[in-house]
C-alpha atoms as a PDB file:
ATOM      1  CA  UNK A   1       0.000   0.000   0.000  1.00  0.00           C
ATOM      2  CA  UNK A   2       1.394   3.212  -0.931  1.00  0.00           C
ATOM      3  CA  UNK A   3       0.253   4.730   2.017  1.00  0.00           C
ATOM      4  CA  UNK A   4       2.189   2.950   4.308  1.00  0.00           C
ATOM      5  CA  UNK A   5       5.103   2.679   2.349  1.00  0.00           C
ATOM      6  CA  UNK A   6       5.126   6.479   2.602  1.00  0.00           C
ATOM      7  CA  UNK A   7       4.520   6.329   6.338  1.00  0.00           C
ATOM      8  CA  UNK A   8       7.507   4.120   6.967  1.00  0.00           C
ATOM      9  CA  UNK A   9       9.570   7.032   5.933  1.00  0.00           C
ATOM     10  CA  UNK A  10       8.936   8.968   9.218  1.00  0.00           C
ATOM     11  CA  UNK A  11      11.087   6.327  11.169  1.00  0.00           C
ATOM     12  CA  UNK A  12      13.912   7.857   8.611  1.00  0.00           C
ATOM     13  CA  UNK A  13      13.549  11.036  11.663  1.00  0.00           C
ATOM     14  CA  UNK A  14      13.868   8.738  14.312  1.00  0.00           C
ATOM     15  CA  UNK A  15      17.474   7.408  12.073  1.00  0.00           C
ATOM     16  CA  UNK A  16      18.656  10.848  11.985  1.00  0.00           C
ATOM     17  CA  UNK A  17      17.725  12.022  15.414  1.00  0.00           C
ATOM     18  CA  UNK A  18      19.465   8.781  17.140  1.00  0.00           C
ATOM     19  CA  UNK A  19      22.560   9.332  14.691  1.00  0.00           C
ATOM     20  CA  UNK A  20      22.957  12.946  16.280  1.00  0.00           C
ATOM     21  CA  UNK A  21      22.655  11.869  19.901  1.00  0.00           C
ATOM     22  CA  UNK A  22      25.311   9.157  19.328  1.00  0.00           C
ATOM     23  CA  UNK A  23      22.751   6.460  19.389  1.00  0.00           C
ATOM     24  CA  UNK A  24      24.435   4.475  16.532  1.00  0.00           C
ATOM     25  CA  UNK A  25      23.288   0.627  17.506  1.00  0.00           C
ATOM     26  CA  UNK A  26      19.596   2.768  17.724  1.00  0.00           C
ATOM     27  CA  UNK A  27      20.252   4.659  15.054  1.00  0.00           C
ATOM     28  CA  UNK A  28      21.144   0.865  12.573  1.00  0.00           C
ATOM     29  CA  UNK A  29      18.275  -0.504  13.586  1.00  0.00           C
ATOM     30  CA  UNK A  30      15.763   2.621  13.342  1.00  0.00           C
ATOM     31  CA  UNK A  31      17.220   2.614   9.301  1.00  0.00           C
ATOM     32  CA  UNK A  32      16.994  -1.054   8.922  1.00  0.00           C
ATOM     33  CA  UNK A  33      13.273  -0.726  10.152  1.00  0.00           C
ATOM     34  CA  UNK A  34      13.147   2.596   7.679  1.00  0.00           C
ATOM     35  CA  UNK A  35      13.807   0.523   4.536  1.00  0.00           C
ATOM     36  CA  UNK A  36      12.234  -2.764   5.680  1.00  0.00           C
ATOM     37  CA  UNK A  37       9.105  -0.868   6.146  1.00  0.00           C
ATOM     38  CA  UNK A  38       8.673   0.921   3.004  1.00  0.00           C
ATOM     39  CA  UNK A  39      10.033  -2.116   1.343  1.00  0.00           C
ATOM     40  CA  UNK A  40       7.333  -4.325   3.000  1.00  0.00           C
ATOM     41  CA  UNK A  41       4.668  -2.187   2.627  1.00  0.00           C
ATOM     42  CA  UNK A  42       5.738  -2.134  -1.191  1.00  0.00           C
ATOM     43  CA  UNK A  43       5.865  -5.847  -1.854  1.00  0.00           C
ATOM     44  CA  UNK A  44       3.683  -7.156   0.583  1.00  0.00           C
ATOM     45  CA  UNK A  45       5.441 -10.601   0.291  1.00  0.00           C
ATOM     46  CA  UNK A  46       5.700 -12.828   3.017  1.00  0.00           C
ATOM     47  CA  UNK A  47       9.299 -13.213   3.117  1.00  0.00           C
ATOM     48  CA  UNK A  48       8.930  -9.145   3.184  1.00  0.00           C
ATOM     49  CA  UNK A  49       6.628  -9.372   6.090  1.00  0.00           C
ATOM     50  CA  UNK A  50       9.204 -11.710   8.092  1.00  0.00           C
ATOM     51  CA  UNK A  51      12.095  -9.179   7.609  1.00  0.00           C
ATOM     52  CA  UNK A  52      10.369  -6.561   8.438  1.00  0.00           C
ATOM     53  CA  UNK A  53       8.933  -7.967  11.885  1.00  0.00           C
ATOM     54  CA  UNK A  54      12.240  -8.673  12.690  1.00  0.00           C
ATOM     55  CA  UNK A  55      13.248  -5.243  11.841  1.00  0.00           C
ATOM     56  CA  UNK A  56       9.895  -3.787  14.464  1.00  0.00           C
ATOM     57  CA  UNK A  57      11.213  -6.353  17.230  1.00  0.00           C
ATOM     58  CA  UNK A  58      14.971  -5.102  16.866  1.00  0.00           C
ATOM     59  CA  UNK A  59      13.625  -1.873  17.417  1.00  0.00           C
ATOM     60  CA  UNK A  60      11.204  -2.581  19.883  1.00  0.00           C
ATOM     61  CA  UNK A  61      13.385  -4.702  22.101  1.00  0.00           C
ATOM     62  CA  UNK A  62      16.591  -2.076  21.730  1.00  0.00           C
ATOM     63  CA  UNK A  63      14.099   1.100  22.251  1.00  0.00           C
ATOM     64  CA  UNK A  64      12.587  -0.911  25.352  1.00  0.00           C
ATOM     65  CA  UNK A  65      16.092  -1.534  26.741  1.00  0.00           C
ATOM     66  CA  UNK A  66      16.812   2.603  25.852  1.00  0.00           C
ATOM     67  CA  UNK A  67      13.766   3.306  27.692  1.00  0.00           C
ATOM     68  CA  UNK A  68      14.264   1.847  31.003  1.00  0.00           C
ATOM     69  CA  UNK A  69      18.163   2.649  30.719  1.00  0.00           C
ATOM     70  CA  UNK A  70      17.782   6.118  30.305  1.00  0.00           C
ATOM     71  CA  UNK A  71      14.334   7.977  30.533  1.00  0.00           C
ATOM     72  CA  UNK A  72      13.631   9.544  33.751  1.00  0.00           C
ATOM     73  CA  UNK A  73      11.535  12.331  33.859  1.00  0.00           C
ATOM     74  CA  UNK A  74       8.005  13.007  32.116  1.00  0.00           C
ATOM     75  CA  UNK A  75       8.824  11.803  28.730  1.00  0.00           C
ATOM     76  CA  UNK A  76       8.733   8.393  30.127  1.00  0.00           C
ATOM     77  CA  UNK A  77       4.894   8.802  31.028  1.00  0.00           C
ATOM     78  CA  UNK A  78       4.665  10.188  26.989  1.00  0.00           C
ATOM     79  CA  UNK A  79       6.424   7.321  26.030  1.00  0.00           C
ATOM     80  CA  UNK A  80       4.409   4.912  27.879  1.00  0.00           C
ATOM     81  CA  UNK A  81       1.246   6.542  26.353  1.00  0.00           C
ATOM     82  CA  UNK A  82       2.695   6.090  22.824  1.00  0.00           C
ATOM     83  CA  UNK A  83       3.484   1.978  23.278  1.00  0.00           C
ATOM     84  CA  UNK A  84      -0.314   1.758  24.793  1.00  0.00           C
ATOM     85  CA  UNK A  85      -1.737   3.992  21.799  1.00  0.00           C
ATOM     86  CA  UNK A  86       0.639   2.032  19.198  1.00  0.00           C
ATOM     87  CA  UNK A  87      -0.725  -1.505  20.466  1.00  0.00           C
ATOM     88  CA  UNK A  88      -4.002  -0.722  20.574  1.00  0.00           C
ATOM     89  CA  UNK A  89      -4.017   1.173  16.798  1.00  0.00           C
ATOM     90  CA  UNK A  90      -1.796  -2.669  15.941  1.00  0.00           C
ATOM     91  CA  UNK A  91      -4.562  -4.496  17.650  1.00  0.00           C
ATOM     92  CA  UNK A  92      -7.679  -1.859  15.737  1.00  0.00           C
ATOM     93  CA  UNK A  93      -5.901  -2.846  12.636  1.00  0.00           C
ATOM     94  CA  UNK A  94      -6.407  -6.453  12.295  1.00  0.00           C
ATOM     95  CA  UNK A  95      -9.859  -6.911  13.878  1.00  0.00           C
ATOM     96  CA  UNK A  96     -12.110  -8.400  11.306  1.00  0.00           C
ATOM     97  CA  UNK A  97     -14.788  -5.907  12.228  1.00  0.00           C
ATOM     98  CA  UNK A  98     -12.697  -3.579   9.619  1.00  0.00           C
ATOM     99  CA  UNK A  99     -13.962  -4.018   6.259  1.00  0.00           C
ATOM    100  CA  UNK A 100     -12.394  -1.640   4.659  1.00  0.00           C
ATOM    101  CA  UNK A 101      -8.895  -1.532   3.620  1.00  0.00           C
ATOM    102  CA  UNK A 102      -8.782   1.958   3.002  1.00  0.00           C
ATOM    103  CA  UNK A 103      -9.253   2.284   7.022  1.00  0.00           C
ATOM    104  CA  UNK A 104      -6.784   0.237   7.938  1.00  0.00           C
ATOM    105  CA  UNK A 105      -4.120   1.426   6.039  1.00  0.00           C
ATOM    106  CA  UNK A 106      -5.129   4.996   7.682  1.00  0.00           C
ATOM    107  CA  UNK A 107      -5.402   3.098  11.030  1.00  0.00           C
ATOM    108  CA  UNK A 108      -1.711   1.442  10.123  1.00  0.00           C
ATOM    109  CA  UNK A 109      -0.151   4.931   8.803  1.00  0.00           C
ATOM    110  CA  UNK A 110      -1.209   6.758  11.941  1.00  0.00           C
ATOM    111  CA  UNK A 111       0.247   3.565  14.054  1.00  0.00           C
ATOM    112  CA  UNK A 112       3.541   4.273  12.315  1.00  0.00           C
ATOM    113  CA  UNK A 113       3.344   8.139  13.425  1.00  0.00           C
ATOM    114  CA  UNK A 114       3.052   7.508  16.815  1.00  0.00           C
ATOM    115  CA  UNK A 115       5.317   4.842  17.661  1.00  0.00           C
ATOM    116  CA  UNK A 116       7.683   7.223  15.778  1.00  0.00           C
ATOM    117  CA  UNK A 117       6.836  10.017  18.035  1.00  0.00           C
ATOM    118  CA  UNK A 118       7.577   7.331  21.199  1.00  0.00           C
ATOM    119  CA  UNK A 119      11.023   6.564  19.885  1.00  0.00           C
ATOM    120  CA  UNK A 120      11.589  10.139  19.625  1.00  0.00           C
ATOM    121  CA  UNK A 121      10.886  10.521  23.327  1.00  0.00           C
ATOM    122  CA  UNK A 122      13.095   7.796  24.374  1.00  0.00           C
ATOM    123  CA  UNK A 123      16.015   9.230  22.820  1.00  0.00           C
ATOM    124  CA  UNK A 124      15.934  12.456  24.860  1.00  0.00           C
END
């Protein structure tokens, strides 16, 4: 969907904003999410799909271990509030209750947003 191959470029902020707070092993896996995403989202193969889930748990995992090294302060409550929006836009997405395509690829593009904006609040 071209939608969401376009969405998958905002992660290319979180890639630039990591590189520039020294964040490098953040930074490689925020970029290998950036291309797996657009690529996926492209292809829609299921080999595609597999890379790229691997690319959202790298991320996931690494930004998890970020988060609970070094967020302190309010941000951490944002950034809590992002992973609970995020799962439950994930879990809106897939019910069968959504007929439409067209909504979940909205649903799925906004998803991408905000668990952008949550990796942007780990990092500072």
């Amino acid at each position: 969907m071209i939608c969401n191959s376009i969405s998958g470029l905002v992660f290319a902020s979180n890639t630039i904003l990591l590189w520039l707070y020294g964040y490098q092993t953040y930074a490689a896996f925020m970029f290998i999410l950036t291309i797996t995403s657009v690529w996926n989202h492209c292809v829609e193969t299921k080999i595609s799909a597999i890379i790229n889930k691997i690319a959202v748990y790298l991320v996931v995992f690494y930004g998890g271990y970020h988060f609970f090294k070094n967020t302190y302060n309010i941000l951490r409550k944002a950034a809590i509030i992002t992973l609970f929006i995020t799962s439950g836009l994930i879990y809106y997405a897939v019910l069968p209750q959504i007929s439409s395509p067209i909504i979940a690829v909205q649903i799925h593009g906004l998803m991408h947003f905000i668990a952008s904006i949550g990796h942007h609040l780990i990092a500072y």
